[in-house]
N, C-alpha and C. Protein backbone atom coordinates (compact mmCIF):
# COMPACT_ATOMS: atom_id res chain seq x y z
N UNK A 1 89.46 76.43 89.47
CA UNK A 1 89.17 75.86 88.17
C UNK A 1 90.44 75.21 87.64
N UNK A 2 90.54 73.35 87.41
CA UNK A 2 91.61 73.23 86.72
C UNK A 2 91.26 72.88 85.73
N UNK A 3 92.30 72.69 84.46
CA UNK A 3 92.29 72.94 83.50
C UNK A 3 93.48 72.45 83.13
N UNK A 4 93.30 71.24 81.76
CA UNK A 4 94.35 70.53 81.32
C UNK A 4 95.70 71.45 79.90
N UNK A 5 94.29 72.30 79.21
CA UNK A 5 95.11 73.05 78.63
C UNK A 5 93.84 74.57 78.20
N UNK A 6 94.65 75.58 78.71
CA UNK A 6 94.10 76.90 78.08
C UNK A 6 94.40 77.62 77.03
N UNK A 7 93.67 77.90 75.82
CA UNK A 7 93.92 78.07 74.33
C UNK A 7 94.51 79.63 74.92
N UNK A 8 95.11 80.20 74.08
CA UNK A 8 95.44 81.70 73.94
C UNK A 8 94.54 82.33 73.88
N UNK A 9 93.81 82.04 73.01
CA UNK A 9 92.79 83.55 72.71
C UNK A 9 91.87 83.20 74.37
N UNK A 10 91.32 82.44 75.00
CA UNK A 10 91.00 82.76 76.10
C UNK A 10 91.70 83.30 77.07
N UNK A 11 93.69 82.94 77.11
CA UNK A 11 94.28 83.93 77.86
C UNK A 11 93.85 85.01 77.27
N UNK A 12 93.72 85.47 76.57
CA UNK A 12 94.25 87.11 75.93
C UNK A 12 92.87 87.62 76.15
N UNK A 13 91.57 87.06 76.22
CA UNK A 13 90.18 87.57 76.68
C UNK A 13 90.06 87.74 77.69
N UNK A 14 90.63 86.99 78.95
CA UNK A 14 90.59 86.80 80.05
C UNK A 14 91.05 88.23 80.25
N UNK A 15 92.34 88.20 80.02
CA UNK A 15 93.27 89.25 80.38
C UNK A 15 92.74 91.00 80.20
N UNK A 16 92.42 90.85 79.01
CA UNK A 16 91.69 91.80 78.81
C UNK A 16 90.69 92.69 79.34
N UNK A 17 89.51 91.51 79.35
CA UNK A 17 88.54 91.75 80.14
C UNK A 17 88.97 92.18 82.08
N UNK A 18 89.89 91.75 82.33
CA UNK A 18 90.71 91.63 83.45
C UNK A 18 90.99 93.73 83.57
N UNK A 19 91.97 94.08 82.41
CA UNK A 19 92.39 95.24 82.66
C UNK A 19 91.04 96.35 82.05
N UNK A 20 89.85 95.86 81.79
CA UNK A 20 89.04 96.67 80.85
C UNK A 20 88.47 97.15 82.67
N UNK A 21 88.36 96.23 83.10
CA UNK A 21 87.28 95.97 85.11
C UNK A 21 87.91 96.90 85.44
N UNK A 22 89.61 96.92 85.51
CA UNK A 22 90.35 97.18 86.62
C UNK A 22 90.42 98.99 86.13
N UNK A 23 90.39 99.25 84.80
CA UNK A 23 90.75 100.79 84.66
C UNK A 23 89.35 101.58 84.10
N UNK A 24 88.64 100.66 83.80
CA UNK A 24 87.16 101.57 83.55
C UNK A 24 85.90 101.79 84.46
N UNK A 25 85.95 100.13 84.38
CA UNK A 25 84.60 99.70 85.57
C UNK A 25 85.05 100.45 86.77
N UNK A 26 86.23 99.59 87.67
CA UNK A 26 86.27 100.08 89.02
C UNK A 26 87.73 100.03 89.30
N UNK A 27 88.13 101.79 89.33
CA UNK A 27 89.36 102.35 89.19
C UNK A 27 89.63 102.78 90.73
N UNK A 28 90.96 102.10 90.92
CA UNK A 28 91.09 101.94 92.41
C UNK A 28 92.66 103.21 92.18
N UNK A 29 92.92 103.58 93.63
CA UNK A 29 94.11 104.79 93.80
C UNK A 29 95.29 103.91 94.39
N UNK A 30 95.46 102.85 93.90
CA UNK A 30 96.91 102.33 94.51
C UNK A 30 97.09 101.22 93.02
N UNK A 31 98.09 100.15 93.06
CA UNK A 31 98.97 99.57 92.19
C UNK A 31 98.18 98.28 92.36
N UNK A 32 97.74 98.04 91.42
CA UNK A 32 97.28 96.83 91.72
C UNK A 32 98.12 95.51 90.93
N UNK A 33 98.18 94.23 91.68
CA UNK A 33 99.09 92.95 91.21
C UNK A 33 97.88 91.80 90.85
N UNK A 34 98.82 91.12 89.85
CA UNK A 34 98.26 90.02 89.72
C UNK A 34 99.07 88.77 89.42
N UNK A 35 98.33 87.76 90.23
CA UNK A 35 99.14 86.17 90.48
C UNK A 35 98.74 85.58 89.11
N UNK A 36 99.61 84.77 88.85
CA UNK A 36 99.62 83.73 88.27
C UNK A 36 100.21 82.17 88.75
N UNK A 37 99.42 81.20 88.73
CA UNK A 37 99.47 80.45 89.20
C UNK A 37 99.83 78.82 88.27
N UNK A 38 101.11 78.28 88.29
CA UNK A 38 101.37 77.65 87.05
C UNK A 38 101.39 75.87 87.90
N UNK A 39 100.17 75.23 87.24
CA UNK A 39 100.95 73.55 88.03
C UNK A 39 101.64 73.10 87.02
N UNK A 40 102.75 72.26 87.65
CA UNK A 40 103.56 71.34 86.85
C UNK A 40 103.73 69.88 87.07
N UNK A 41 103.73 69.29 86.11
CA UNK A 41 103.20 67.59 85.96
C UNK A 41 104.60 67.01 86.54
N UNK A 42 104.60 65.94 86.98
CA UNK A 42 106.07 65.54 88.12
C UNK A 42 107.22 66.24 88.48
N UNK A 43 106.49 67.48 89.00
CA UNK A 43 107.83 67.84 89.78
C UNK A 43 107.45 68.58 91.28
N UNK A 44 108.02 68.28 92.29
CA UNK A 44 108.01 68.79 93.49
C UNK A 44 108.94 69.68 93.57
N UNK A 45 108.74 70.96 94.09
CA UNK A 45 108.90 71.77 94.32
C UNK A 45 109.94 72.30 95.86
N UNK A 46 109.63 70.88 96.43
CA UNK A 46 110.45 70.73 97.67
C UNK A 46 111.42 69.98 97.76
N UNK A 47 111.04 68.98 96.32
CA UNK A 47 112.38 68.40 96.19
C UNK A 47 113.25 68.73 95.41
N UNK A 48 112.99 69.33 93.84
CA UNK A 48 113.52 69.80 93.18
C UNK A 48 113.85 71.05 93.01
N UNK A 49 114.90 71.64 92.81
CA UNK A 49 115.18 73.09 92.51
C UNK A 49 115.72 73.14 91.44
N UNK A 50 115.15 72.69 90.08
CA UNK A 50 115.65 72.87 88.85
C UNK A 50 115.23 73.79 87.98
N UNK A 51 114.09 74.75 88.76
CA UNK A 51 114.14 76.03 87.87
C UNK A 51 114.56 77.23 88.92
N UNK A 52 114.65 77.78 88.17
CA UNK A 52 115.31 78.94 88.78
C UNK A 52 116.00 79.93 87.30
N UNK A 53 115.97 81.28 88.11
CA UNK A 53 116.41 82.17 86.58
C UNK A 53 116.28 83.37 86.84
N UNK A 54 116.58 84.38 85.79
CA UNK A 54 115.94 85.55 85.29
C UNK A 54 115.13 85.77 84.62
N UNK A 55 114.42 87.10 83.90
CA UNK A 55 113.60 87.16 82.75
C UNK A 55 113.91 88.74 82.87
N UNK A 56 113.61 89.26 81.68
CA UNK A 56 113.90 90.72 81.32
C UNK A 56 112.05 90.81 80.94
N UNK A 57 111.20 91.71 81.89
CA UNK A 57 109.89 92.29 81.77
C UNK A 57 110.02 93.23 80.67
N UNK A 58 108.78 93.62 79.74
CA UNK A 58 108.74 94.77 78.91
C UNK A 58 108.82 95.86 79.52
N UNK A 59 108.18 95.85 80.97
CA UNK A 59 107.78 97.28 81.50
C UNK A 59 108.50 97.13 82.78
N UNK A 60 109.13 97.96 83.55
CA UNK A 60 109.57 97.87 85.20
C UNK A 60 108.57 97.39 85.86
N UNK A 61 108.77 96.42 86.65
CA UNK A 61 107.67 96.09 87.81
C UNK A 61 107.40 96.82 88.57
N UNK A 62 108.79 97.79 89.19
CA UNK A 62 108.44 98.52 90.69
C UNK A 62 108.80 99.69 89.69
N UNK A 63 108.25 100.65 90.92
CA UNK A 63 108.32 102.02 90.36
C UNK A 63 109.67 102.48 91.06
N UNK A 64 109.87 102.32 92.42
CA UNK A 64 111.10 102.87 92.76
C UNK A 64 112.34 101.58 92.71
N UNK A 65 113.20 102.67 92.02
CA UNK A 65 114.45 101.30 91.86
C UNK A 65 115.60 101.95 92.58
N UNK A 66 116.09 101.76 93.56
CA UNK A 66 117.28 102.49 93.94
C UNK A 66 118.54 101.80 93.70
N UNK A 67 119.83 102.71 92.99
CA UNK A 67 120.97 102.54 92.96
C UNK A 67 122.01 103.18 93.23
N UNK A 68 122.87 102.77 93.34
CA UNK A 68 123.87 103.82 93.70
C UNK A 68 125.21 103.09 93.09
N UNK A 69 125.80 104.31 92.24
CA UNK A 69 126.94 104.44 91.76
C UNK A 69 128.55 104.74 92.19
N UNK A 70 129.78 103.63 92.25
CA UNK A 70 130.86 103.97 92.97
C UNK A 70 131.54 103.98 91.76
N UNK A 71 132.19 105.95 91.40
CA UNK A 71 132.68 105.62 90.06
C UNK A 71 133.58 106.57 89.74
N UNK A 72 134.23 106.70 88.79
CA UNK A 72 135.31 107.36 88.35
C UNK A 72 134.59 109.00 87.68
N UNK A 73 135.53 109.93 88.41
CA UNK A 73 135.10 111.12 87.36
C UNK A 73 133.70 111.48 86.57
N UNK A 74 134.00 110.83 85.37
CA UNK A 74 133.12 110.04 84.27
C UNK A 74 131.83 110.13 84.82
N UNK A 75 131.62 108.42 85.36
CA UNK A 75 130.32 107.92 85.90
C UNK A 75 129.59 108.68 86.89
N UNK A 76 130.43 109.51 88.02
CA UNK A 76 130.14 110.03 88.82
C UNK A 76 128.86 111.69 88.42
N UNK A 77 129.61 112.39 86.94
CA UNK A 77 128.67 113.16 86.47
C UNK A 77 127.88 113.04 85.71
N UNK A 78 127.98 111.08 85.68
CA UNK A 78 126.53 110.87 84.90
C UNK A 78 125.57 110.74 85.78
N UNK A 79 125.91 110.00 86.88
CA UNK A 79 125.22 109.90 87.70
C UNK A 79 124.45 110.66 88.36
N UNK A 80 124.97 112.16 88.17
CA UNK A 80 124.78 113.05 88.66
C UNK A 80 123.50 113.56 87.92
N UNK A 81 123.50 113.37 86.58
CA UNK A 81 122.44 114.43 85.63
C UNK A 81 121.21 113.50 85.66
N UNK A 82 121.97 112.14 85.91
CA UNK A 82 120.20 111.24 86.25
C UNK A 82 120.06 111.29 87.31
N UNK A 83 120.14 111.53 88.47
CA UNK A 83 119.67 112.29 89.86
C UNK A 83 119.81 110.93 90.65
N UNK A 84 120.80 110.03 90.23
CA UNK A 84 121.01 108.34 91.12
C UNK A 84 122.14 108.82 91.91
N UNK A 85 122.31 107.86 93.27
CA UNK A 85 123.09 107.94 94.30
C UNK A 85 124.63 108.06 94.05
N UNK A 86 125.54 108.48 93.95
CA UNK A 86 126.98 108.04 93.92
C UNK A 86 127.85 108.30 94.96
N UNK A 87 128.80 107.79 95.31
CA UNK A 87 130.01 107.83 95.80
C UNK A 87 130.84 107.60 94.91
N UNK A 88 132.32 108.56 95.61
CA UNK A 88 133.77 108.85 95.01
C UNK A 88 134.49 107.56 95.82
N UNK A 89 136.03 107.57 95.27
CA UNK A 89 136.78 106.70 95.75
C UNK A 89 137.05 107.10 96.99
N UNK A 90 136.75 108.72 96.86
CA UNK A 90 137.33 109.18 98.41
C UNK A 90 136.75 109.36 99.32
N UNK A 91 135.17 109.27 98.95
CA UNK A 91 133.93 108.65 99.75
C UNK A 91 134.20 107.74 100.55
N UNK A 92 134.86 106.44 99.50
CA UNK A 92 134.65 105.09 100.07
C UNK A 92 135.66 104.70 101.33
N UNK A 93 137.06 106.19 100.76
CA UNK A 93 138.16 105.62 101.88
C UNK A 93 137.54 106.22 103.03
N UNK A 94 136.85 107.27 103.30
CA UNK A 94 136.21 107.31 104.60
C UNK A 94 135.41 106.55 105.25
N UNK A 95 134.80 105.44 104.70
CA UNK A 95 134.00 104.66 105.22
C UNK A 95 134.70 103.51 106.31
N UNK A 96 136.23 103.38 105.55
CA UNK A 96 137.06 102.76 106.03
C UNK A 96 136.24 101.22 106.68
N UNK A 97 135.71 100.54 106.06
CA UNK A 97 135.35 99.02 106.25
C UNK A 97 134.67 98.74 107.41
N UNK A 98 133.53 100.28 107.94
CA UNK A 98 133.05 100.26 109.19
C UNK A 98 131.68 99.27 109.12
N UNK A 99 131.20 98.13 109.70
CA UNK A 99 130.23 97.44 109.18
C UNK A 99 129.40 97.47 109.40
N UNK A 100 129.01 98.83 110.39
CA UNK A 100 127.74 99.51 110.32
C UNK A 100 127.18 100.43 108.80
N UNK A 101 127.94 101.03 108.49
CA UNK A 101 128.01 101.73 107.41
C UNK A 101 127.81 101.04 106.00
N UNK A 102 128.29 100.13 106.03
CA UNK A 102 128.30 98.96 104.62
C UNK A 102 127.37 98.49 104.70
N UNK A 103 126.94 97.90 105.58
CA UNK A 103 125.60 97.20 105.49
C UNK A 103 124.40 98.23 105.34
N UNK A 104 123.90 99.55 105.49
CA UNK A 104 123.14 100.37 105.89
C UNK A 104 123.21 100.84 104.10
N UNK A 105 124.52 100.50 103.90
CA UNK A 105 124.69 101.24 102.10
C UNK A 105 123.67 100.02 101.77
N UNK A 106 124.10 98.63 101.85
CA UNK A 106 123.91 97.78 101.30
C UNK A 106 122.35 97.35 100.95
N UNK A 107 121.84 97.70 102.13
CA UNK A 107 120.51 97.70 102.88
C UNK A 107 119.26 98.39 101.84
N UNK A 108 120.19 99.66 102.06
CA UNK A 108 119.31 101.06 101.08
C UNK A 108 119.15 100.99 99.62
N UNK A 109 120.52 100.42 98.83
CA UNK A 109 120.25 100.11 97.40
C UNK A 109 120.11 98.86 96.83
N UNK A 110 119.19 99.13 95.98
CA UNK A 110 118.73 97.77 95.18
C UNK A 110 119.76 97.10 94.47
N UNK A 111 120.95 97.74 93.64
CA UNK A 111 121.59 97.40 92.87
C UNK A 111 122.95 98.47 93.08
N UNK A 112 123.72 98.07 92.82
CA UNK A 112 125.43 98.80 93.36
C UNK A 112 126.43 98.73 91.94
N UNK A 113 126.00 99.62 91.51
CA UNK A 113 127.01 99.84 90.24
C UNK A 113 128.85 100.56 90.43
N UNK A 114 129.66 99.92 90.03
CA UNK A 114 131.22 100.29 89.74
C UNK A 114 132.16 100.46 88.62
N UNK A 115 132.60 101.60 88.76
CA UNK A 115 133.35 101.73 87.68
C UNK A 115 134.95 100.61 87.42
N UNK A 116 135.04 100.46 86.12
CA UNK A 116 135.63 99.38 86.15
C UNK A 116 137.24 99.48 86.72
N UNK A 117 137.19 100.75 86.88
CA UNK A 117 138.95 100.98 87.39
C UNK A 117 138.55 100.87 88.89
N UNK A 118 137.41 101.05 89.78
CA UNK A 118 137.53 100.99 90.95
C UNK A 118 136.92 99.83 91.41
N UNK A 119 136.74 98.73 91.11
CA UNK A 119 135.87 97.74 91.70
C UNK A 119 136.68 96.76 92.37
N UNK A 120 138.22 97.02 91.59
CA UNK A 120 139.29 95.74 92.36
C UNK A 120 139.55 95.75 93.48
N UNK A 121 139.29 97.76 94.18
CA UNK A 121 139.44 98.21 95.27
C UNK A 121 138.20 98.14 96.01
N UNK A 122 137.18 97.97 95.83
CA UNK A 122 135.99 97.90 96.66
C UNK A 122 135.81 96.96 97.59
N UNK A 123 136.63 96.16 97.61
CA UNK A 123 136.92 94.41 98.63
C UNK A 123 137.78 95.04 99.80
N UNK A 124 139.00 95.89 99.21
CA UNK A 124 139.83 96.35 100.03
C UNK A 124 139.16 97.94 101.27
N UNK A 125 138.38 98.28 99.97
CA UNK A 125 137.77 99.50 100.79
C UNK A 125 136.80 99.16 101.43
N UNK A 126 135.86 98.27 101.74
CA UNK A 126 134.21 98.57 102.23
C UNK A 126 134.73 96.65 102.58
N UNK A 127 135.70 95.87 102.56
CA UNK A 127 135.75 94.55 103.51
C UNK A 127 134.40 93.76 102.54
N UNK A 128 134.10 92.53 103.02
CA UNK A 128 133.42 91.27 102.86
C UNK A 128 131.96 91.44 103.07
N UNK A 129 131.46 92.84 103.65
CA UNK A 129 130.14 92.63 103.74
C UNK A 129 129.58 92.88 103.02
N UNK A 130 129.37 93.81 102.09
CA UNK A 130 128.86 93.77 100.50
C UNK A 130 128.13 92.17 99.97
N UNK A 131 129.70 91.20 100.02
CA UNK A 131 129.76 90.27 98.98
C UNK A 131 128.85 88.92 100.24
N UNK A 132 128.89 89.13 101.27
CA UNK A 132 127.96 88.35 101.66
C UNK A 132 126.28 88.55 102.03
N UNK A 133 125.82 89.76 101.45
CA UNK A 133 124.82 90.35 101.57
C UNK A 133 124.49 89.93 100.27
N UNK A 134 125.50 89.82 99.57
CA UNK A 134 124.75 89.20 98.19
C UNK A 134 124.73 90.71 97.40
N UNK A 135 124.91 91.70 97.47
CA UNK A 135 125.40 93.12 96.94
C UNK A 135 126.41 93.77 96.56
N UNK A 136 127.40 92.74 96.27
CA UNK A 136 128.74 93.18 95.95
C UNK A 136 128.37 94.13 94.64
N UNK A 137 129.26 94.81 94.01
CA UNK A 137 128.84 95.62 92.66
C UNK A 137 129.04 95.28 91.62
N UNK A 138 128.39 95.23 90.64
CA UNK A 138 128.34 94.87 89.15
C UNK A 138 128.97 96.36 88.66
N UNK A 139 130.17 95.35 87.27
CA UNK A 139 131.28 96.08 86.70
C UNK A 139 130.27 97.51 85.62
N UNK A 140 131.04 98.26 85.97
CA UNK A 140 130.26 99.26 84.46
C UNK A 140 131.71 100.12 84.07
N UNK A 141 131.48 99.54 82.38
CA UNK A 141 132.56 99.51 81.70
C UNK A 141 132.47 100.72 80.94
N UNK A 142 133.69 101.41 80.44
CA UNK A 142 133.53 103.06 80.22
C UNK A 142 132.76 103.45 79.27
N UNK A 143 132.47 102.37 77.81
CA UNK A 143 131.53 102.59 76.92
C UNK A 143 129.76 102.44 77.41
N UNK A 144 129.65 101.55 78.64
CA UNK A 144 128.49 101.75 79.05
C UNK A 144 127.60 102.69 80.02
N UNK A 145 126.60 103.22 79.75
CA UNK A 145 125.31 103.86 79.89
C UNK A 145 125.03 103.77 81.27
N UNK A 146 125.24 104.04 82.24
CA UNK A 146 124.38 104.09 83.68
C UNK A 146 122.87 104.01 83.41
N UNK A 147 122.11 104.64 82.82
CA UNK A 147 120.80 104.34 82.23
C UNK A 147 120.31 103.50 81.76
N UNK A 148 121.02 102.86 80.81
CA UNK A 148 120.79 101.49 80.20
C UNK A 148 120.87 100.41 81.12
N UNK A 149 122.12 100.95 82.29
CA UNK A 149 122.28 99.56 83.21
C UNK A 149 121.22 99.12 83.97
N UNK A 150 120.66 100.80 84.66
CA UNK A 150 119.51 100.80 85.62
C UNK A 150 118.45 100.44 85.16
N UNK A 151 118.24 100.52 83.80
CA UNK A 151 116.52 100.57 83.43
C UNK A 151 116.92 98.68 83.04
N UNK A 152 117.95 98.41 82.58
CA UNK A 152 117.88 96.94 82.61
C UNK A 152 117.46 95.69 83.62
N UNK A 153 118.14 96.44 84.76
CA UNK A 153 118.00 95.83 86.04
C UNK A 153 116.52 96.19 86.86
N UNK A 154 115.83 97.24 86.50
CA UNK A 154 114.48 97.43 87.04
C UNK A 154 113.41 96.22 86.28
N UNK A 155 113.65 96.04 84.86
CA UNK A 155 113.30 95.16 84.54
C UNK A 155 113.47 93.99 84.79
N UNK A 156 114.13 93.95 85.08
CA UNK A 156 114.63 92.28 85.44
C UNK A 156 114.02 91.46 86.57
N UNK A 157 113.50 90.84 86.38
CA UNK A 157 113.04 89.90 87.61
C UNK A 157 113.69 88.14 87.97
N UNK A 158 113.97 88.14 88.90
CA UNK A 158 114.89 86.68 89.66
C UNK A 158 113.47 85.41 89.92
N UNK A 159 113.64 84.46 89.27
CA UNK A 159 112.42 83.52 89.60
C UNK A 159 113.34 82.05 90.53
């Protein structure tokens, strides 16, 4: 069905009627998704790459978010009472820049949080594969929340 323009209140009926099916009528035992499908008036998609972005969701998309924390003292027993991954500095010097090991870290977590006194050393400790995996670690600064960081980043979606 195309369609030059769709008023709101038919999104918001649509939608509705959409989640009224899915949790009353016929209630299924797994996660169910839904597409949305947007055309846009002169632009190719193969030629152009002029969108692109983030967006911060109201609700987490995925249910499991894995992270893991490389952090000072501090971060390390926060990390601890929210039951997320961490390593010590003295963790990391055992890893000694083996690139089986880095990548397998890299692999496993979604997101790689650092404390801000140890992150200058994380290039020196764990080498270049991090940062070409595209997983190098985002700074976490001593007034900030490990919780706040994680539940930010579960939300977050890359378009």
């Amino acid at each position: 069905m195309a369609r030059k323009n769709i008023s709101s209140e038919l999104l918001a009926d649509s939608i509705q009627g959409l989640l009224n099916y899915s949790l009353k009528t016929k209630k299924r035992n797994f996660c169910e998704t839904i597409e949305i499908h947007f055309g846009l008036k002169n632009f190719d998609p193969a030629r152009d790459k002029r969108i692109a972005g983030n967006t911060e969701l109201p609700h987490a998309p995925r249910k499991k978010f894995a992270c893991l924390v490389l952090g000072n003292e501090a971060h390390i027993q926060e990390a601890k009472e929210l039951g997320i991954d961490f390593r010590s500095l003295d963790d990391l010097k055992k890893v000694n820049r083996d690139k089986k090991i880095v990548k397998k870290m890299g692999k496993s977590y979604d997101k790689i949080l650092a404390s801000a006194t140890i992150i200058r050393q994380v290039p020196r400790l764990l080498g270049p594969h991090l940062n070409r995996m595209g997983k190098f670690p985002l700074a976490l600064r001593p007034n900030e929340t490990i919780a706040e960081k994680v539940e930010g980043f579960a939300k977050n979606v890359k378009f």
